[in-house]
Protein backbone atom coordinates (compact mmCIF):
# COMPACT_ATOMS: atom_id res chain seq x y z
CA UNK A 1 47.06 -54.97 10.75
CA UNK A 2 46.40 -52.74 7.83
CA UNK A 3 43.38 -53.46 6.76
CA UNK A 4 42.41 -53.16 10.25
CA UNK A 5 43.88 -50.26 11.26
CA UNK A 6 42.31 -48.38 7.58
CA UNK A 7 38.75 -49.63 8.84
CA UNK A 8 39.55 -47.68 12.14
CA UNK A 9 39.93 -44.30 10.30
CA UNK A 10 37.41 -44.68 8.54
CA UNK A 11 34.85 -45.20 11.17
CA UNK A 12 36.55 -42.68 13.30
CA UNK A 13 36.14 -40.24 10.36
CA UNK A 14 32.17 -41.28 10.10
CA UNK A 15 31.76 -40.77 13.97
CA UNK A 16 33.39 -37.34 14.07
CA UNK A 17 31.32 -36.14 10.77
CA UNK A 18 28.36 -37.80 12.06
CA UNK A 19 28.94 -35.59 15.33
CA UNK A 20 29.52 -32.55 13.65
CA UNK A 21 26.42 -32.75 11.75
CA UNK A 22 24.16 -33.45 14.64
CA UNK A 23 26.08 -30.47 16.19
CA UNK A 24 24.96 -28.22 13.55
CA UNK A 25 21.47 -30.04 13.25
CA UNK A 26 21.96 -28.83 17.35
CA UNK A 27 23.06 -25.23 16.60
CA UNK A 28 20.04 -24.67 13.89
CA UNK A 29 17.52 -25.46 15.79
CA UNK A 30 18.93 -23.43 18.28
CA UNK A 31 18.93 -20.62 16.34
CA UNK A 32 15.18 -21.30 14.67
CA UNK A 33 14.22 -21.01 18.47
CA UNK A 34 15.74 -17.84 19.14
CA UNK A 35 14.14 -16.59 15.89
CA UNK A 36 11.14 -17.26 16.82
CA UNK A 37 11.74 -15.86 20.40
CA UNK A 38 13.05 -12.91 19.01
CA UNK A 39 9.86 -12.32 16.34
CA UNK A 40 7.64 -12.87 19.61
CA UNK A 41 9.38 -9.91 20.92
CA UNK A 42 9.02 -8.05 18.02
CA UNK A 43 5.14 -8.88 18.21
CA UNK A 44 4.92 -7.47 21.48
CA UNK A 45 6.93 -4.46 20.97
CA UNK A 46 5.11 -3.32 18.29
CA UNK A 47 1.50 -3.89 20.04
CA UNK A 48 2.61 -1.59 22.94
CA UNK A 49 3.44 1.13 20.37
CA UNK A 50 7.45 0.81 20.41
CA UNK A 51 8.20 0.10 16.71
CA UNK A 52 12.09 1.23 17.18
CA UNK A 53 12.48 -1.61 19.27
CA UNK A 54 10.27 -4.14 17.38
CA UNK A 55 12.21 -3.15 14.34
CA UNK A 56 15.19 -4.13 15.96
CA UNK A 57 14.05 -7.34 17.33
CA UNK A 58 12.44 -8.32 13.76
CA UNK A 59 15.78 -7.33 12.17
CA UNK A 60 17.78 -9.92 14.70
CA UNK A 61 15.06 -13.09 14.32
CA UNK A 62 15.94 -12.56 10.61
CA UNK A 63 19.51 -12.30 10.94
CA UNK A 64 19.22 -15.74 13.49
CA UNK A 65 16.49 -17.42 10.57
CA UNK A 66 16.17 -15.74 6.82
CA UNK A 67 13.39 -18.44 6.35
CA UNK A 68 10.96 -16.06 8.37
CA UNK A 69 10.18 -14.19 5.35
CA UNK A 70 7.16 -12.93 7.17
CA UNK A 71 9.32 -11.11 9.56
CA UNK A 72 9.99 -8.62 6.37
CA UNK A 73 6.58 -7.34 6.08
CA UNK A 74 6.47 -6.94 9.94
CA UNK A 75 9.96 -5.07 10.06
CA UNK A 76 8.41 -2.95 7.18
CA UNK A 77 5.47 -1.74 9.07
CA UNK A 78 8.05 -0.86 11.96
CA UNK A 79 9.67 1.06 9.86
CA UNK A 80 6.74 2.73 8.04
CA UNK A 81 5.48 3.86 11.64
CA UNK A 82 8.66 5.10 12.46
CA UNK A 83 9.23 6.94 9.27
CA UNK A 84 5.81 8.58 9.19
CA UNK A 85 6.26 9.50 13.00
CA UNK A 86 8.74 12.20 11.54
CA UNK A 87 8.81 16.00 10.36
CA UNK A 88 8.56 16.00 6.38
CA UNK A 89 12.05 17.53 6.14
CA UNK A 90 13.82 14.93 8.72
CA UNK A 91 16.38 13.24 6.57
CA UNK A 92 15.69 10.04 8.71
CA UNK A 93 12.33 9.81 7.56
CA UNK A 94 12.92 9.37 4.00
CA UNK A 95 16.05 7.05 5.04
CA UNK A 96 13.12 4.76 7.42
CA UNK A 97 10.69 4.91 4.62
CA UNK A 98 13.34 3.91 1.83
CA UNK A 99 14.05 0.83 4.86
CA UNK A 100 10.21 0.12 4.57
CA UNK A 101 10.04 0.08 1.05
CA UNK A 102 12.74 -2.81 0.92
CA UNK A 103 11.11 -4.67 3.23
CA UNK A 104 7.62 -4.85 1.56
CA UNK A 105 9.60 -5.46 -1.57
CA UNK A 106 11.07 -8.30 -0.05
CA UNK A 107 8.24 -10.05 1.44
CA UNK A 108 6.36 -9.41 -1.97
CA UNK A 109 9.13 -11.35 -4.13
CA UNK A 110 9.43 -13.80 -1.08
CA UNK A 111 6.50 -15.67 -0.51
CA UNK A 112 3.37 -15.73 -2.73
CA UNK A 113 0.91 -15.88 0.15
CA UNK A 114 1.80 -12.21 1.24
CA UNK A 115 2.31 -10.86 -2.29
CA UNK A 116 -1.02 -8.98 -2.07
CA UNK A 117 -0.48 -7.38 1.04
CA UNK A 118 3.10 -6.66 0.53
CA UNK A 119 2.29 -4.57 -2.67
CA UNK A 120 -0.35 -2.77 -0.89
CA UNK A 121 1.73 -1.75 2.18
CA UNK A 122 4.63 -0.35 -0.58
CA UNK A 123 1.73 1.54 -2.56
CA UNK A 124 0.90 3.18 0.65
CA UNK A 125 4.06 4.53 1.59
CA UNK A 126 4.21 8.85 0.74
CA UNK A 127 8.25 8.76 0.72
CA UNK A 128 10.25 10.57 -1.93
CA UNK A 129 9.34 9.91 -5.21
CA UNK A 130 13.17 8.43 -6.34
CA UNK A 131 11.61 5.37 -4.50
CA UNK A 132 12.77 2.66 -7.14
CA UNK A 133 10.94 -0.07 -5.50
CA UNK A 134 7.62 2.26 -6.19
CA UNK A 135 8.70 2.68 -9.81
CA UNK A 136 8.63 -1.24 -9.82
CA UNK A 137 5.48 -1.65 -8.02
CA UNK A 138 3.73 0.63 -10.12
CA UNK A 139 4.78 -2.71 -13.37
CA UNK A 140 3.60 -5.14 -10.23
CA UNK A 141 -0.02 -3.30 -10.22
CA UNK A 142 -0.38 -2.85 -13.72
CA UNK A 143 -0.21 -6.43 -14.11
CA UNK A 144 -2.38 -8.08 -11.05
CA UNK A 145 -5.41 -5.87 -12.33
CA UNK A 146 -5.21 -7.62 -15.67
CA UNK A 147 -5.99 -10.89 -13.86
CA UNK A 148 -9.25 -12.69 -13.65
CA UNK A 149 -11.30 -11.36 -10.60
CA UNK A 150 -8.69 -8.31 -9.30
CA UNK A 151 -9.44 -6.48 -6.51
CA UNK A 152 -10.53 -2.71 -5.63
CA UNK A 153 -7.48 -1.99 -4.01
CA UNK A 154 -4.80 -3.02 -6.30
CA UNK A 155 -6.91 -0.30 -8.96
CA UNK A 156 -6.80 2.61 -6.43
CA UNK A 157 -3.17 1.95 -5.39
CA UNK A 158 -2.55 2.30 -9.10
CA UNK A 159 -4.61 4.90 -9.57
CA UNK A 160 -2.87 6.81 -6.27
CA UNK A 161 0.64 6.13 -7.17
CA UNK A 162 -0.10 7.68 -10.77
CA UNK A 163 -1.84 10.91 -9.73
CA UNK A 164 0.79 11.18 -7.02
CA UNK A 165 3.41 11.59 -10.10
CA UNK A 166 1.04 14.30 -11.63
CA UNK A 167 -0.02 11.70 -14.46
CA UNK A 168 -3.62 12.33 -13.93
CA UNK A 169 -4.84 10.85 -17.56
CA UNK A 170 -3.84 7.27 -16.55
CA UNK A 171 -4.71 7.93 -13.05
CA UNK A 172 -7.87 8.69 -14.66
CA UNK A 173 -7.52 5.86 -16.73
CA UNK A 174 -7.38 3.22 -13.37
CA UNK A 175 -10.03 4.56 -12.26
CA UNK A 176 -12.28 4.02 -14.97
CA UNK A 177 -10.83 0.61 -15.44
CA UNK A 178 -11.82 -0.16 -11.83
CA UNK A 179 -15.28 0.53 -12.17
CA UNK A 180 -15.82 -1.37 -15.83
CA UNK A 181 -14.40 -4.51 -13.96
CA UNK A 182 -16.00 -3.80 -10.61
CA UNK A 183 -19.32 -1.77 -11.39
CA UNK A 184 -21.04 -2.85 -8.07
CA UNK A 185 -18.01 -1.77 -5.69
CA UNK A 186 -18.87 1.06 -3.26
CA UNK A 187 -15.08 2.42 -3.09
CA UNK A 188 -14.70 2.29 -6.85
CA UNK A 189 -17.49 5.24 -7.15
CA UNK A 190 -16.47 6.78 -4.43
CA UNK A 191 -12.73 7.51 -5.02
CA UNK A 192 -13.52 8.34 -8.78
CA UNK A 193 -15.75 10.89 -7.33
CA UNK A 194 -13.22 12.46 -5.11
CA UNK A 195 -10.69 12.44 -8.14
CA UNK A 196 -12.95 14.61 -9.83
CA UNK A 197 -13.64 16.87 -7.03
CA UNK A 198 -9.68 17.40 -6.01
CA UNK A 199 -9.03 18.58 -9.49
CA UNK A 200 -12.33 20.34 -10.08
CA UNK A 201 -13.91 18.62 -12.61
CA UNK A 202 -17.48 18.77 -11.55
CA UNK A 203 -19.13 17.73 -14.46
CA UNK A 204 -17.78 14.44 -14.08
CA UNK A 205 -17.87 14.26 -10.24
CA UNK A 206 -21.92 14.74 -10.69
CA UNK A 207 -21.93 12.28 -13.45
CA UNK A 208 -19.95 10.05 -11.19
CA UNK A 209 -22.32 10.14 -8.51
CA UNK A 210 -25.67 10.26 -10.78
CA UNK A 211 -24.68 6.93 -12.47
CA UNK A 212 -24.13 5.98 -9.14
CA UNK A 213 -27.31 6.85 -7.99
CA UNK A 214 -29.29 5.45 -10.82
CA UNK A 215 -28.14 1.65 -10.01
CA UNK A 216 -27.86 2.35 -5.73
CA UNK A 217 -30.32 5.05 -5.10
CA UNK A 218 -29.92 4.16 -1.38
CA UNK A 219 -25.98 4.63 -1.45
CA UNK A 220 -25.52 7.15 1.46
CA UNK A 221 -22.12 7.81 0.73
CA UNK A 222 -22.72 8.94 -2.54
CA UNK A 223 -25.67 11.05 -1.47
CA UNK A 224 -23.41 12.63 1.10
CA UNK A 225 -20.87 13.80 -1.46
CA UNK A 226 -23.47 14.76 -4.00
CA UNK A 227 -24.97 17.49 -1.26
CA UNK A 228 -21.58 18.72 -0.28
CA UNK A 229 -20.25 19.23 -3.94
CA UNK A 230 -24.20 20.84 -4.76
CA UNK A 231 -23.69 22.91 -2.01
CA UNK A 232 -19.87 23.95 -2.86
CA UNK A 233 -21.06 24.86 -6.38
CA UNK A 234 -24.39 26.50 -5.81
CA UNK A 235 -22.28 28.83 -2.73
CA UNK A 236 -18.56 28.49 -2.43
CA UNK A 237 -18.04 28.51 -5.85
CA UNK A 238 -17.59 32.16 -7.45
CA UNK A 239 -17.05 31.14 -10.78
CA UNK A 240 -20.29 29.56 -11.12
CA UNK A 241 -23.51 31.72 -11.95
CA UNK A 242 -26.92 32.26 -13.03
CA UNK A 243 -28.47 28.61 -13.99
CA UNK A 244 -25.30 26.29 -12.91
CA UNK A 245 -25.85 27.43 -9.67
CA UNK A 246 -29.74 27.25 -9.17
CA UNK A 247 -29.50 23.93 -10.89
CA UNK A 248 -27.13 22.52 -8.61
CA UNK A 249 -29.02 23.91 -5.74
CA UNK A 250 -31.87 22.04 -6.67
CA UNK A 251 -30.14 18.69 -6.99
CA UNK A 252 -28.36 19.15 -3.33
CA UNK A 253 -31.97 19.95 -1.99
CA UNK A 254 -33.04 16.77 -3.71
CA UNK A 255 -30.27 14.67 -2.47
CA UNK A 256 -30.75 16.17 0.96
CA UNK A 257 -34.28 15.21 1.11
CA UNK A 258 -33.58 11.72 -0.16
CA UNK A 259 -30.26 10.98 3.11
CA UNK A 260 -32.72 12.37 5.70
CA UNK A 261 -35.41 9.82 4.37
CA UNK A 262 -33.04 7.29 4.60
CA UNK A 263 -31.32 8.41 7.98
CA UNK A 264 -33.32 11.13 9.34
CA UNK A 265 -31.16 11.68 12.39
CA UNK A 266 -28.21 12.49 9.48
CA UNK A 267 -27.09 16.38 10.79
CA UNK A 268 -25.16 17.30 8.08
CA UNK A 269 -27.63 16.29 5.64
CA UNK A 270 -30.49 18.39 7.97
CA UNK A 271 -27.67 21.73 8.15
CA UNK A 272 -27.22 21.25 4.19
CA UNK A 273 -30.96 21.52 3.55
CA UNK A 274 -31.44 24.47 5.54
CA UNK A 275 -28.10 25.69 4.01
CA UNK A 276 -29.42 25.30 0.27
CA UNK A 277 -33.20 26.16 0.91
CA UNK A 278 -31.99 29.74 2.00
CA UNK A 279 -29.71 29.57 -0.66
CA UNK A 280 -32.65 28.82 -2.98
CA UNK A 281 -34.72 31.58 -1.52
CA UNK A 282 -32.12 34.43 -2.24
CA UNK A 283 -31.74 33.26 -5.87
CA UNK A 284 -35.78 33.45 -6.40
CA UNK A 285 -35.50 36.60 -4.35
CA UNK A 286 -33.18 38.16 -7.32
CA UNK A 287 -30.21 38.24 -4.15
CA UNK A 288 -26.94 36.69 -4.13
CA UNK A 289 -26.79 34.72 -0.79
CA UNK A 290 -23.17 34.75 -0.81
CA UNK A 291 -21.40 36.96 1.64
């Protein structure tokens, strides 16, 4: 009968698509599982050091499952490791590095949860500077440090990639900006400090590390690089004379004396004493200590 035989096709047709979806219901999961193998291998690869072969195994569990977006920042590490493994002047290195920025930019557009990280990974990498994902990530940074409560890190990664493109002002600028929001954070000082010092602006590298001083007079850190840059200027330096140099002399003696209070088993601060005390003795003696 018609009608009859018309109901047969049609529950024939329902059967057959019915199998064919729990075939491919079949073949995903399939493939979610060798994912997963293949990120566990990945994992392992990269924990005993071989990060050409966990690239490739991260590469194939997102080929088998895109969903594993975490897999990106993972196969960007790889690649990082494998990139920085190599001579400056190896073409592959800039080609690995390039691979690694992709993948942090990836998992940073991805998935919300590994935004942070992502961004911080890509602001780490020293590739070539015609990096476009950097030139993006530099907009990225500028923005998460304008939100409520922002972190140290996303400041100095700021602050890096700027001075790295010889724009020292607003490398400056981060900096500053870091320690208005963040006035009690440690590495905020600290890197402003060594900004200063790299491009030889003492003034502000001691009034860095006296401000410092005057709200965490126990900060060893900045003790420590107070008596080194003392002890640069009042020796090393041989553009500095007369009073700059006896007065920084006497604040690297002070800030020696102060470390070994705190730590008196500190050596360098002990060999920087002696160091500046004989340093201080020639000056009063009318000699130059200098050799």
């Amino acid at each position: 009968m018609p009608g009859v035989q018309g109901t047969g096709v049609v529950v024939l047709a329902a059967a057959v698509a019915g199998c064919s979806a729990g075939l491919e219901s079949r073949i995903e999961r399939v493939r979610r599982l060798e994912a997963r193998y293949l990120a566990r291998q990945g994992h392992e690869r990269a924990e005993q050091g071989d990060m050409r072969g966990a690239a490739r195994a991260y590469a194939a569990a997102l080929a088998a499952d895109p969903g594993l977006v975490a897999l990106h920042l993972h196969l960007g590490y790889a690649y990082e490791r494998l990139g920085n493994a190599l001579a400056l002047t190896d073409p592959a290195r800039e080609e690995a590095l390039r691979r690694a920025a992709v993948c942090h930019r990836l998992a940073a557009d991805s998935e919300p949860a590994l935004r942070r990280h992502a961004l911080l990974r890509l602001a780490g990498i020293h590739g070539p500077a015609s990096l476009g994902e950097l030139g993006l990530l530099e907009g990225d940074l500028a923005e998460l440090v304008k939100l409520d409560a922002p972190e140290a890190d996303w400041f100095l990664a700021l602050a890096r990639l700027r001075e790295d493109r010889q724009r020292l002002d607003e490398s400056e600028a981060a900096l500053l900006a870091a320690r208005e929001v963040l006035p009690h954070a440690a590495v905020v000082h600290r890197e402003l400090a060594r900004f200063y010092r790299r491009h030889e602006r003492f003034d502000a590298f001691f009034a860095v590390l006296e401000r410092r001083l005057e709200s965490e007079p126990d900060d060893r850190d900045a003790l420590h690089a107070l008596v080194e840059g003392c002890f640069y200027r009042g020796f090393r330096d041989y553009r500095v004379g007369g009073d700059a140099r006896r007065a920084s002399v006497r604040r690297g003696i002070v800030a020696a004396e102060r470390l070994l209070h705190l730590e008196p088993e500190h050596a360098e601060a002990r060999r920087y004493l002696d160091l500046l005390s004989r340093v201080r003795e020639g000056l009063e003696a009318g000699r130059d200590p200098r050799p």
